[in-house]
N, C-alpha and C. Protein backbone atom coordinates (compact mmCIF):
# COMPACT_ATOMS: atom_id res chain seq x y z
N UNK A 1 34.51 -90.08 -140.12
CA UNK A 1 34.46 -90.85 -138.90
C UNK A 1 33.66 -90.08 -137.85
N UNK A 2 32.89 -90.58 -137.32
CA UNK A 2 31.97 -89.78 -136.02
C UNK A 2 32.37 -90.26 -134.55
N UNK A 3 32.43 -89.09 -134.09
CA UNK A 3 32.77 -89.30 -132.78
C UNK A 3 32.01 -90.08 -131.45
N UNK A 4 32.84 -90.33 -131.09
CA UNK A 4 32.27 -91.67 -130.06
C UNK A 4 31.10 -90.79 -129.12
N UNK A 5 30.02 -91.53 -129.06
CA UNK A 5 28.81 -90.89 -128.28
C UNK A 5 28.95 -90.40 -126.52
N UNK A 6 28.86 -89.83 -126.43
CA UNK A 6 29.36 -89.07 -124.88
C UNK A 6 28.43 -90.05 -123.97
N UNK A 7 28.85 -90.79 -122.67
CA UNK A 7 28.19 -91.31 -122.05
C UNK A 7 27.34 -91.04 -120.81
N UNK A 8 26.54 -89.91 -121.83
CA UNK A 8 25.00 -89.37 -120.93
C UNK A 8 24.19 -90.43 -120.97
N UNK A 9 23.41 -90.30 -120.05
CA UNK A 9 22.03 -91.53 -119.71
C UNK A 9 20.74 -91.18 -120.72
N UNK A 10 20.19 -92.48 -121.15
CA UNK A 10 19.19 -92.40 -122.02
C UNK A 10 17.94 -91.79 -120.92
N UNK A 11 17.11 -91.04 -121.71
CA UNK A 11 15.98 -90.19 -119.99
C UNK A 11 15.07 -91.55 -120.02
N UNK A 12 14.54 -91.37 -118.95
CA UNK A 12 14.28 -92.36 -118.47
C UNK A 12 12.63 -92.36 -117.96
N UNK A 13 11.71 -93.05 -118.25
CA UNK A 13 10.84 -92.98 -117.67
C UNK A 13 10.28 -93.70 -116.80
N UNK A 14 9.02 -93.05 -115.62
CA UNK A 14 8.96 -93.15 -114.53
C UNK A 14 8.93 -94.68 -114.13
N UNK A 15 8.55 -95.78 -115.05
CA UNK A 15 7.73 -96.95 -114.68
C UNK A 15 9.71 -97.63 -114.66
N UNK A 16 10.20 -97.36 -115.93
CA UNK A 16 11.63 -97.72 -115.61
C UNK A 16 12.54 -97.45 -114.79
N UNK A 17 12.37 -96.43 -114.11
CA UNK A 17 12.89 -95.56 -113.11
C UNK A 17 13.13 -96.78 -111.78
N UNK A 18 11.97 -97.11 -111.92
CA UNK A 18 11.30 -97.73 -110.53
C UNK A 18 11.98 -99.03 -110.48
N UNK A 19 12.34 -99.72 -111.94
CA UNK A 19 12.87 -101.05 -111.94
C UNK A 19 14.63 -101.15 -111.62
N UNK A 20 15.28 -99.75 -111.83
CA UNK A 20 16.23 -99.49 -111.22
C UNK A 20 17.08 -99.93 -110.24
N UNK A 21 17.73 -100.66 -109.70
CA UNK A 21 18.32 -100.33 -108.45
C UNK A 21 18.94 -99.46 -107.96
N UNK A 22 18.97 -99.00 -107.08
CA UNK A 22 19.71 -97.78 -106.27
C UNK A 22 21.42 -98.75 -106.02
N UNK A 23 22.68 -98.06 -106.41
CA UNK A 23 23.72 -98.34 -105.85
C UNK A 23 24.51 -97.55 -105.41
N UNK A 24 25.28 -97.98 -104.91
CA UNK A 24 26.12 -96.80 -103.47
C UNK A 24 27.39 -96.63 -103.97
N UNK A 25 27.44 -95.17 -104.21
CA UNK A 25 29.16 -94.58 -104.90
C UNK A 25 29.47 -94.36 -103.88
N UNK A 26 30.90 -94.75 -103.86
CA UNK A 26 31.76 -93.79 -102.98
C UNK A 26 32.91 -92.26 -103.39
N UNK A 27 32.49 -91.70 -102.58
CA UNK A 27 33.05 -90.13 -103.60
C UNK A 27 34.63 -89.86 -102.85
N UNK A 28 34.85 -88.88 -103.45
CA UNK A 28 36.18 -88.01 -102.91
C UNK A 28 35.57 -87.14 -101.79
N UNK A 29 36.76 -87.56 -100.90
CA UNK A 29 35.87 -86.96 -99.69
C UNK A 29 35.35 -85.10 -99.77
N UNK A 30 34.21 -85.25 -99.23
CA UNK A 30 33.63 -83.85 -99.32
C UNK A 30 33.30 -82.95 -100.80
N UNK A 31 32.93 -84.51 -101.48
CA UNK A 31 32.58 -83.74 -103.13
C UNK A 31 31.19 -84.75 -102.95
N UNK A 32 30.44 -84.90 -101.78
CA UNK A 32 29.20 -85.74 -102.05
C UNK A 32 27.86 -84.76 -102.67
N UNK A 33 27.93 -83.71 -102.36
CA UNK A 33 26.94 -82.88 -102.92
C UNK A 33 27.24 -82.10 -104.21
N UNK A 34 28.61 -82.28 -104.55
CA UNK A 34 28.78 -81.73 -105.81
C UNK A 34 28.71 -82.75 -106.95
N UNK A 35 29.13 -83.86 -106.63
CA UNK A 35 29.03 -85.51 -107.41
C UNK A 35 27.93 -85.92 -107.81
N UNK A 36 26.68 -85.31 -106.80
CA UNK A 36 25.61 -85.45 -107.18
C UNK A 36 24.66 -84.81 -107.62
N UNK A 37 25.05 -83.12 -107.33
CA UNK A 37 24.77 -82.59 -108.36
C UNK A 37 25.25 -82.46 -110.08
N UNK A 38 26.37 -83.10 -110.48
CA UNK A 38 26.62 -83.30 -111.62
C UNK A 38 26.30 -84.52 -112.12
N UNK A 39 25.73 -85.70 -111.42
CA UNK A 39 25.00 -86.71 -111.75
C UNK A 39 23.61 -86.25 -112.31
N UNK A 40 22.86 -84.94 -111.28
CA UNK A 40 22.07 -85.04 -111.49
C UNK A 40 21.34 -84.09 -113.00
N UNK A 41 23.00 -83.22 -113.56
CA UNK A 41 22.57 -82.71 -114.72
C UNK A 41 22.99 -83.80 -115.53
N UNK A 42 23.68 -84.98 -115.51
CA UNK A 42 23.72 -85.70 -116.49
C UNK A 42 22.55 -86.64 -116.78
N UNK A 43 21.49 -86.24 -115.81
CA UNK A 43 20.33 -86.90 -115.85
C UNK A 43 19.90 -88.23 -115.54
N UNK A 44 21.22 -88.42 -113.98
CA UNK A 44 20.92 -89.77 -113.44
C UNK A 44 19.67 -89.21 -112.24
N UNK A 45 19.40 -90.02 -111.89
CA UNK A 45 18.42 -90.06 -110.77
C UNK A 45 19.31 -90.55 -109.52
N UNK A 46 20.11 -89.47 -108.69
CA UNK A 46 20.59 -88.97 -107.49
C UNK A 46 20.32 -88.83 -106.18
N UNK A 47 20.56 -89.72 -104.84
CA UNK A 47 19.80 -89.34 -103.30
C UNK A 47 21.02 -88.93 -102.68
N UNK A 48 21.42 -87.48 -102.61
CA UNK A 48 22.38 -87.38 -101.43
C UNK A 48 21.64 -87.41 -99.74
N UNK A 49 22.07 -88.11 -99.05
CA UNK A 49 20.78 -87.60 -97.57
C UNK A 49 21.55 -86.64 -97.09
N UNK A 50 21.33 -85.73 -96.14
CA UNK A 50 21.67 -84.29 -95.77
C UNK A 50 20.99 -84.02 -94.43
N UNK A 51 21.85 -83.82 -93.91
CA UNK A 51 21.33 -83.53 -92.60
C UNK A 51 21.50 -82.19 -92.09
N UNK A 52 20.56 -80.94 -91.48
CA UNK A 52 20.27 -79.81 -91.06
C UNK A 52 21.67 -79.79 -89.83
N UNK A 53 22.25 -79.29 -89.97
CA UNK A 53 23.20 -79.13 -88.46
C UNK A 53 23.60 -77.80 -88.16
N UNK A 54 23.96 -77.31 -86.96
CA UNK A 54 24.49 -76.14 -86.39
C UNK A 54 25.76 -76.32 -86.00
N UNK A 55 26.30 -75.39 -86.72
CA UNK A 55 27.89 -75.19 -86.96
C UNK A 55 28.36 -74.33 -86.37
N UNK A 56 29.63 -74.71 -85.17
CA UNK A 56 30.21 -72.92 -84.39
C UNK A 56 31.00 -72.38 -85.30
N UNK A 57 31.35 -71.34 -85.88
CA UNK A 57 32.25 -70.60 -86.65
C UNK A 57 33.36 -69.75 -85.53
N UNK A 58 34.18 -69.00 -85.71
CA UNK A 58 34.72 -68.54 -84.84
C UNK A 58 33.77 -67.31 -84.07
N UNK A 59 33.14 -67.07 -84.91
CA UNK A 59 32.56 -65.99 -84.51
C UNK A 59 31.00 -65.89 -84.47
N UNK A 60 30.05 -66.90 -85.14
CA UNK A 60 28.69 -67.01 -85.08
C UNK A 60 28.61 -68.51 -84.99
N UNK A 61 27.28 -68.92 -84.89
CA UNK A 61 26.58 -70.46 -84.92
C UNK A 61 25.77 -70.12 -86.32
N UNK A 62 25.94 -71.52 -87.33
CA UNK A 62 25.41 -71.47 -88.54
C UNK A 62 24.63 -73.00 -88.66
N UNK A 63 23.53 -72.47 -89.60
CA UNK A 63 22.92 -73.79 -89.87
C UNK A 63 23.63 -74.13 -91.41
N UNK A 64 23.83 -75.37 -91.65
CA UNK A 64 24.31 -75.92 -92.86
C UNK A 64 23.68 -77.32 -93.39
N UNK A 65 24.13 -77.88 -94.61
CA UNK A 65 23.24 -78.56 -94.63
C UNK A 65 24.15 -79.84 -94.72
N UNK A 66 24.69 -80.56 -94.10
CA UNK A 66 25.90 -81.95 -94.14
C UNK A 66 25.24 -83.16 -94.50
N UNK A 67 26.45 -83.92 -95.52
CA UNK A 67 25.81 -85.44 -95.92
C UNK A 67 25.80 -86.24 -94.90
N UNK A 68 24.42 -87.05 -94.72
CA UNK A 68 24.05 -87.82 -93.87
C UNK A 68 25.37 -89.04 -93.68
N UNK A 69 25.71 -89.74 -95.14
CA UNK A 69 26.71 -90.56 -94.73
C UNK A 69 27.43 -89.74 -95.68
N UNK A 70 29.05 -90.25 -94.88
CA UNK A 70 30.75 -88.98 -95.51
C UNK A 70 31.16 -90.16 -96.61
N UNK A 71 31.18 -89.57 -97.76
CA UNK A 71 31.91 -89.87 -98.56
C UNK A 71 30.81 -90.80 -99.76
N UNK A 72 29.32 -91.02 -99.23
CA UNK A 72 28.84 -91.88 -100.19
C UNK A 72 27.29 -91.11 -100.35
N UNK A 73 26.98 -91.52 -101.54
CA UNK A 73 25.56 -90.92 -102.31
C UNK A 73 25.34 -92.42 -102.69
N UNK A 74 23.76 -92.27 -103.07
CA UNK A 74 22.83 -93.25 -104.13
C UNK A 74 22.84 -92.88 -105.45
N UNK A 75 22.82 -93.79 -106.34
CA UNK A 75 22.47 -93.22 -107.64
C UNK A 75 21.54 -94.76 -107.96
N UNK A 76 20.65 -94.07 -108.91
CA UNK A 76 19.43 -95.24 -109.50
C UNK A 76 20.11 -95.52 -110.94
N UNK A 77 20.82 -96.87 -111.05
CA UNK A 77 21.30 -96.81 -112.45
C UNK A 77 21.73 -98.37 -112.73
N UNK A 78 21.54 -98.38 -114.22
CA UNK A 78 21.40 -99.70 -114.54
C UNK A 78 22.54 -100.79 -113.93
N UNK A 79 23.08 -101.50 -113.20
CA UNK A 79 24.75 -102.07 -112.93
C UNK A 79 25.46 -102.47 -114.56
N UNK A 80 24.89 -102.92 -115.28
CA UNK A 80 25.60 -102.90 -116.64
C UNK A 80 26.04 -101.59 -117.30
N UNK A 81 25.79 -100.36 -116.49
CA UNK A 81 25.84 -99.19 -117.64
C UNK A 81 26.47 -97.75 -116.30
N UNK A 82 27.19 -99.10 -115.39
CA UNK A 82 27.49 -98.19 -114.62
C UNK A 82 28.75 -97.63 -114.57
N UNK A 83 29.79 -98.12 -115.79
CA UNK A 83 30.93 -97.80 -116.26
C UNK A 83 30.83 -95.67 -117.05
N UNK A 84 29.51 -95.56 -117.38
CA UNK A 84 29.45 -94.02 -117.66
C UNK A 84 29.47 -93.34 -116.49
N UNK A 85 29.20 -93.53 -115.32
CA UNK A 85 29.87 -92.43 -114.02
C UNK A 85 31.21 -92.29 -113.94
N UNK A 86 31.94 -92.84 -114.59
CA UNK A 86 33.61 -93.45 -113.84
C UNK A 86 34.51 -92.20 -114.08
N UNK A 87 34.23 -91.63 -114.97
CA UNK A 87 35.06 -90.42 -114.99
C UNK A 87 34.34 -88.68 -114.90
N UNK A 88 33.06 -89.04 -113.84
CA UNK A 88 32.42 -87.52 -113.24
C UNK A 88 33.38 -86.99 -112.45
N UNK A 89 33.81 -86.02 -112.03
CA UNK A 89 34.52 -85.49 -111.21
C UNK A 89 33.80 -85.55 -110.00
N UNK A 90 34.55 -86.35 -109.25
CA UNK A 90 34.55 -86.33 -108.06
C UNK A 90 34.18 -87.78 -107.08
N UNK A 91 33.64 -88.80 -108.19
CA UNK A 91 33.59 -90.30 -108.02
C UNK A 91 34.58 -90.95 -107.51
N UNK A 92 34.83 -91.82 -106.81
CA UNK A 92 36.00 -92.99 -106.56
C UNK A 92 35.88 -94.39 -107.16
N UNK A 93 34.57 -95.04 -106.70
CA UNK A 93 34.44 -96.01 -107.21
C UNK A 93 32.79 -96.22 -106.66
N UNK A 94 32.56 -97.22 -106.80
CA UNK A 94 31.10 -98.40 -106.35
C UNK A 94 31.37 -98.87 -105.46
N UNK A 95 30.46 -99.21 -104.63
CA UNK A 95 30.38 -100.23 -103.60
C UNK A 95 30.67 -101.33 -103.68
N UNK A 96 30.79 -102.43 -103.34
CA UNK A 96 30.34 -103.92 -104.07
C UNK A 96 30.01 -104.46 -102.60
N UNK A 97 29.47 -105.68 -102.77
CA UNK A 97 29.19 -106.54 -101.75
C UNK A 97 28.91 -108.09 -102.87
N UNK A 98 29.50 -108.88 -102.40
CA UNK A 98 29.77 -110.12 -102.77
C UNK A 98 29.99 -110.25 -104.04
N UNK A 99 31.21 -109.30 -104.82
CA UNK A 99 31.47 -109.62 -105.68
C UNK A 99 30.69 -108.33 -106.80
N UNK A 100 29.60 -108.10 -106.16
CA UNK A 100 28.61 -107.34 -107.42
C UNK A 100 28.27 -106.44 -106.64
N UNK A 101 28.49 -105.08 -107.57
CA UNK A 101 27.88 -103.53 -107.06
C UNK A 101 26.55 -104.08 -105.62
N UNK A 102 26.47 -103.24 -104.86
CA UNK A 102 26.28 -103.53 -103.78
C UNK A 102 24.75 -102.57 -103.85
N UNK A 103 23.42 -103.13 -103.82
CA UNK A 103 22.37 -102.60 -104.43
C UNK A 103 21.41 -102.52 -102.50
N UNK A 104 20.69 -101.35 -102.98
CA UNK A 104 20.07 -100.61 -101.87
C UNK A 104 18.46 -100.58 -102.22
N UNK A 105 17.93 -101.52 -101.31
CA UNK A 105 16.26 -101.76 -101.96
C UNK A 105 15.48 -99.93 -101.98
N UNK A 106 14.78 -100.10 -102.93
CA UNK A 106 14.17 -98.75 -102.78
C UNK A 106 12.91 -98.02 -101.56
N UNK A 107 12.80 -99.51 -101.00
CA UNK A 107 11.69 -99.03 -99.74
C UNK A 107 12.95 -98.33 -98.44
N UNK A 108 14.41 -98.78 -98.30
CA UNK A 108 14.74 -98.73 -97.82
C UNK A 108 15.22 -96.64 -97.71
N UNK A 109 15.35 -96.77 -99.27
CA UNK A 109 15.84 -95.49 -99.97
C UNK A 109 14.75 -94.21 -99.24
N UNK A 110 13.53 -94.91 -99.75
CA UNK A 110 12.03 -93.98 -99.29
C UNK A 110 11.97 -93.73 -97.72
N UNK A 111 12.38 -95.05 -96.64
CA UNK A 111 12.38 -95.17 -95.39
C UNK A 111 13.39 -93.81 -95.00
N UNK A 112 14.51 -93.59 -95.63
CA UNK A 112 15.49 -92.67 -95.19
C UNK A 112 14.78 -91.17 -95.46
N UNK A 113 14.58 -91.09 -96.57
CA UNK A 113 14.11 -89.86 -96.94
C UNK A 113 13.15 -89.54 -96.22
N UNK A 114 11.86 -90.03 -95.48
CA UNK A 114 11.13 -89.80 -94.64
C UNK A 114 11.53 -90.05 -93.17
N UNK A 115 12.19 -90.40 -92.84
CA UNK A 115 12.98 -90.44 -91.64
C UNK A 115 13.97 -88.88 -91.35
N UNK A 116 14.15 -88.64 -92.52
CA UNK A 116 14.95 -87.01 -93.10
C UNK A 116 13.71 -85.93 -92.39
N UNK A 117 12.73 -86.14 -93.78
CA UNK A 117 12.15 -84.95 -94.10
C UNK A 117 11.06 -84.79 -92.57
N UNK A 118 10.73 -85.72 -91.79
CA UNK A 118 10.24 -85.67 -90.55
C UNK A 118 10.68 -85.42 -88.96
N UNK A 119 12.34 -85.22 -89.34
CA UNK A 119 13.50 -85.14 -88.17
C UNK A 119 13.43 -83.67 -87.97
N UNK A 120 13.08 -82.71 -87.16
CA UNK A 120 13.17 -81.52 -87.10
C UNK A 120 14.36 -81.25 -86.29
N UNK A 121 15.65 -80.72 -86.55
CA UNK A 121 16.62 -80.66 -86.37
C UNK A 121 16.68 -79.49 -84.71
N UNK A 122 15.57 -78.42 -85.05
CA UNK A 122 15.03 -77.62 -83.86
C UNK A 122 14.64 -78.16 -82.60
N UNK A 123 14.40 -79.10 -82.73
CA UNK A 123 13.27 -79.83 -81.79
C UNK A 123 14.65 -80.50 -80.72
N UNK A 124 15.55 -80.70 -81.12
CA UNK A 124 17.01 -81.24 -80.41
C UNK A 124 17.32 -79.71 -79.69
N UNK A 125 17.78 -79.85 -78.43
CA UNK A 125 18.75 -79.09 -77.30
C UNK A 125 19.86 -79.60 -77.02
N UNK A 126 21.19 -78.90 -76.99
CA UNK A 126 22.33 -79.53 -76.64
C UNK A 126 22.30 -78.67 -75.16
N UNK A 127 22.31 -79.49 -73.90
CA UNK A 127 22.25 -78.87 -73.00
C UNK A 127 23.55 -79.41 -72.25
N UNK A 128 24.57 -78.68 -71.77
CA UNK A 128 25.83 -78.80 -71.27
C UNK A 128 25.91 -79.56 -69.75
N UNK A 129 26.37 -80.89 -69.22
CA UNK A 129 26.24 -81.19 -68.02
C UNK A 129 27.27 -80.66 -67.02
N UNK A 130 26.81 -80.66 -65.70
CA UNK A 130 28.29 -79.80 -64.91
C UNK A 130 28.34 -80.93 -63.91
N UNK A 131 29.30 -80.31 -63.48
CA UNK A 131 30.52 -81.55 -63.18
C UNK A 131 29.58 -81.90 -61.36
N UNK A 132 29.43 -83.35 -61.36
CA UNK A 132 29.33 -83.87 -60.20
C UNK A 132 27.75 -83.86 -60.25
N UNK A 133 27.00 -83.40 -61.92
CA UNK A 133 25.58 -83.83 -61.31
C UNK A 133 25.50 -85.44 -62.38
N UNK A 134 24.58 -86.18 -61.69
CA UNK A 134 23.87 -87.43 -61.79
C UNK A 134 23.09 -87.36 -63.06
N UNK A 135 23.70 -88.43 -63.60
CA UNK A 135 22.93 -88.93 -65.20
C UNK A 135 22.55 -90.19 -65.03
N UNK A 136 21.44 -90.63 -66.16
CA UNK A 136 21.33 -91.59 -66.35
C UNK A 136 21.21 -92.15 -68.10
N UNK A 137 22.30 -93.44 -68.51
CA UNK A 137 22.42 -93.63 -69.51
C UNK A 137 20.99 -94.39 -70.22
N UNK A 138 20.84 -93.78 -71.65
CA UNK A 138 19.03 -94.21 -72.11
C UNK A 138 18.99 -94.84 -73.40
N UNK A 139 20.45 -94.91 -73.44
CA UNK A 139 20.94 -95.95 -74.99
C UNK A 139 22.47 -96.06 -75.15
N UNK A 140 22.54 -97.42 -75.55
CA UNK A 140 24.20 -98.13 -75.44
C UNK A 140 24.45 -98.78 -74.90
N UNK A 141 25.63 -99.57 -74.61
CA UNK A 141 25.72 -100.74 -73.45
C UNK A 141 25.89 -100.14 -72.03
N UNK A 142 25.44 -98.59 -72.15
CA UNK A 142 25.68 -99.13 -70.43
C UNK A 142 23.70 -98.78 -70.17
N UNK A 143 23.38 -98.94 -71.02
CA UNK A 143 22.00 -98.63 -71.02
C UNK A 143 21.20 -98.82 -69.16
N UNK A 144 20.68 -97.70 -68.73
CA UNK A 144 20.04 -98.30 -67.48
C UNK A 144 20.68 -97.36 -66.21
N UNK A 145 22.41 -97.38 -66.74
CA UNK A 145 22.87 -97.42 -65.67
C UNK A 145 23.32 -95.61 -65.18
N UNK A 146 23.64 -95.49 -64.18
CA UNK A 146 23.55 -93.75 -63.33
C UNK A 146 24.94 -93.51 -63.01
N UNK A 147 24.93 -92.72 -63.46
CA UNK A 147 27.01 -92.10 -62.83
C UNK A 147 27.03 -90.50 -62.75
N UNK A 148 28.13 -90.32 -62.04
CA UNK A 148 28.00 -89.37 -62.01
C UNK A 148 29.29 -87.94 -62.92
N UNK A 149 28.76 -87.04 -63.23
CA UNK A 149 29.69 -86.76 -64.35
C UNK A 149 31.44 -86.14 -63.57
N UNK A 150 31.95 -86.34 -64.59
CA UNK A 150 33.37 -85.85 -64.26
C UNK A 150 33.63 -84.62 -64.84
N UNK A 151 33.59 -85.03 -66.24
CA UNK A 151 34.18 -83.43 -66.83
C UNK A 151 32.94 -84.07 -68.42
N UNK A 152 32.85 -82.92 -68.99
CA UNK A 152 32.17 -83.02 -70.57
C UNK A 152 33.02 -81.81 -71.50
N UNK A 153 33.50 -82.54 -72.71
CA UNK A 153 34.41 -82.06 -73.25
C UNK A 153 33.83 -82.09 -74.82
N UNK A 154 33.32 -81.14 -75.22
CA UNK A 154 32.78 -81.90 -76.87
C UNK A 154 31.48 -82.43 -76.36
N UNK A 155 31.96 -83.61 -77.41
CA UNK A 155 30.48 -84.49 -77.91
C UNK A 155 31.23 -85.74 -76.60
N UNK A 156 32.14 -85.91 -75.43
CA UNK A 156 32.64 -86.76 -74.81
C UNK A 156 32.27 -86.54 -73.17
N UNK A 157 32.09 -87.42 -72.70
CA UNK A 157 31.39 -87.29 -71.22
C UNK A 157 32.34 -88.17 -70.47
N UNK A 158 32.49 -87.33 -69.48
CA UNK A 158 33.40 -88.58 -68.61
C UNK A 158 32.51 -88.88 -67.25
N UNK A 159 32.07 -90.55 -66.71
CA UNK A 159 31.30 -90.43 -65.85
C UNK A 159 32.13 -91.31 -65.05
N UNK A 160 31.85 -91.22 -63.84
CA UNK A 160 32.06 -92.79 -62.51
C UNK A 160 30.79 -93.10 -62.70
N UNK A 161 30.69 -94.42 -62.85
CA UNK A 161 29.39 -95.55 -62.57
C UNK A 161 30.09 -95.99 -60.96
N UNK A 162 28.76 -95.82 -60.19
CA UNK A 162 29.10 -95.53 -58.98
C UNK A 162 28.92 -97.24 -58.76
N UNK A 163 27.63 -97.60 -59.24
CA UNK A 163 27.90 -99.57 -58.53
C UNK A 163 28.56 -100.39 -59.22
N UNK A 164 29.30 -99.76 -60.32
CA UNK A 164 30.12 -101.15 -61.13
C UNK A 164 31.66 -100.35 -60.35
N UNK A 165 31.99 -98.91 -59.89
CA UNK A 165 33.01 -98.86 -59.46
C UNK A 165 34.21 -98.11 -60.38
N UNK A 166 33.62 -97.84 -61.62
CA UNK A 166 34.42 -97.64 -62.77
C UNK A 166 34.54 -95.82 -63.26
N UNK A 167 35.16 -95.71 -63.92
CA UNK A 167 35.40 -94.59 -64.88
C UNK A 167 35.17 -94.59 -66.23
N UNK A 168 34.13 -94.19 -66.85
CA UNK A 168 34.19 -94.09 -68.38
C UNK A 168 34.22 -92.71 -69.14
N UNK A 169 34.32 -93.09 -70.06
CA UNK A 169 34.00 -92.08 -71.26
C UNK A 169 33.00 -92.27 -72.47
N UNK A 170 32.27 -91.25 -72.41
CA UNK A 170 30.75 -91.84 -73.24
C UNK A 170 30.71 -90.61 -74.69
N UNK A 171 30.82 -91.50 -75.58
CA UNK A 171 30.36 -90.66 -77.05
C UNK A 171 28.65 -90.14 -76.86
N UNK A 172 28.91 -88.81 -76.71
CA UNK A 172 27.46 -88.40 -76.56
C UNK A 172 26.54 -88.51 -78.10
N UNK A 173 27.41 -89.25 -79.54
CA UNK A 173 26.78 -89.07 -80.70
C UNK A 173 26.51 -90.52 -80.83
N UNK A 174 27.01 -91.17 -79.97
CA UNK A 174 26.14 -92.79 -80.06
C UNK A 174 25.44 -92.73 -78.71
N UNK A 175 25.30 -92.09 -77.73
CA UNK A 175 24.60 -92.35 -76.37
C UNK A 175 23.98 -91.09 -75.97
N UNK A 176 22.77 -91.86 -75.57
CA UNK A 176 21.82 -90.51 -74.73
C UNK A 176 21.46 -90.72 -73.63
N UNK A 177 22.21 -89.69 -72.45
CA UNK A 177 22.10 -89.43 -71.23
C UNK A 177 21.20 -88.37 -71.08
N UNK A 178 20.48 -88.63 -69.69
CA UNK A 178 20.01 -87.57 -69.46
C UNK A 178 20.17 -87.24 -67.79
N UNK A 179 19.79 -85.39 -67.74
CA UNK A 179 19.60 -85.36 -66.16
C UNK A 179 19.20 -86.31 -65.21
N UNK A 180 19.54 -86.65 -63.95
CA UNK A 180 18.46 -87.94 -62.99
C UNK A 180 18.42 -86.86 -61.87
């Protein structure tokens, strides 16, 4: 009797590669770069995105390299033959969207990766605001508008919008203020 064939991927060439769809795993959290590196010795064709960031440690600032989105990778693989990932260490499941694995066009795939490899992570300043000087918001719904700061805590800003009268609090990782 011969043993059941291990469910590695047939290799694949480039022109088939391409006819592929890309679909979206979802992993165990914080195994996205290891999930995909063992995808990628089983010889799937793998996009983790990764983003350059600076990390405080207790004691130094470090650059590292973090998944763009938490908990999910691309893989290029047939949807009929997508039952051989199911037991990689460190997988959860597939995406789906309406019923069927949930597929990611490949211009979209290419759009990210060059949106990546052209983002110079250096080129960003985190510059600290002090209390009682004047901003103005340059994306989000309060887009336009000038307040003045209260306290900045983190990645969190607390402002008075002086003509609506109000008090907020602004996620500085969805909104960009600047000096006025």
């Amino acid at each position: 009797m011969e043993p059941a064939p291990s469910p590695t991927p047939e290799p694949h060439t480039t022109s088939q590669e391409a006819q592929l769809p890309w679909l979206v795993i979802y992993t165990k959290p914080r195994q996205e770069k290891k999930l995909a590196e063992r995808l990628q010795q089983a010889g799937y064709t793998v996009y983790c995105p990764t983003q350059r960031m600076k990390k405080r440690w207790s004691d130094r600032w470090k650059w590292i390299e973090q998944p763009l989105f938490t908990s999910h990778i691309f893989i290029q693989i047939d949807p009929e033959r997508r039952d051989a990932v199911y037991f990689v260490p460190g997988f959860v499941r597939f995406l789906f969207w309406l019923k069927r694995p949930a597929q990611v066009r490949p211009k979209e795939i290419e759009t990210l990766k060059k949106w990546l490899q052209d983002f110079d992570p250096d080129a960003l300043q985190v510059v600290a605001l002090e209390r009682g000087q004047h901003v103005e918001v340059k994306s989000g719904p309060l887009l336009g508008r000038t307040g003045k700061v209260l306290e900045q805590r983190g990645g969190t800003l607390e402002l008075i919008l002086e003509e609506l009268q109000i008090k907020v609090k602004v996620d500085l990782s969805l909104t960009e203020v600047v000096s006025h």
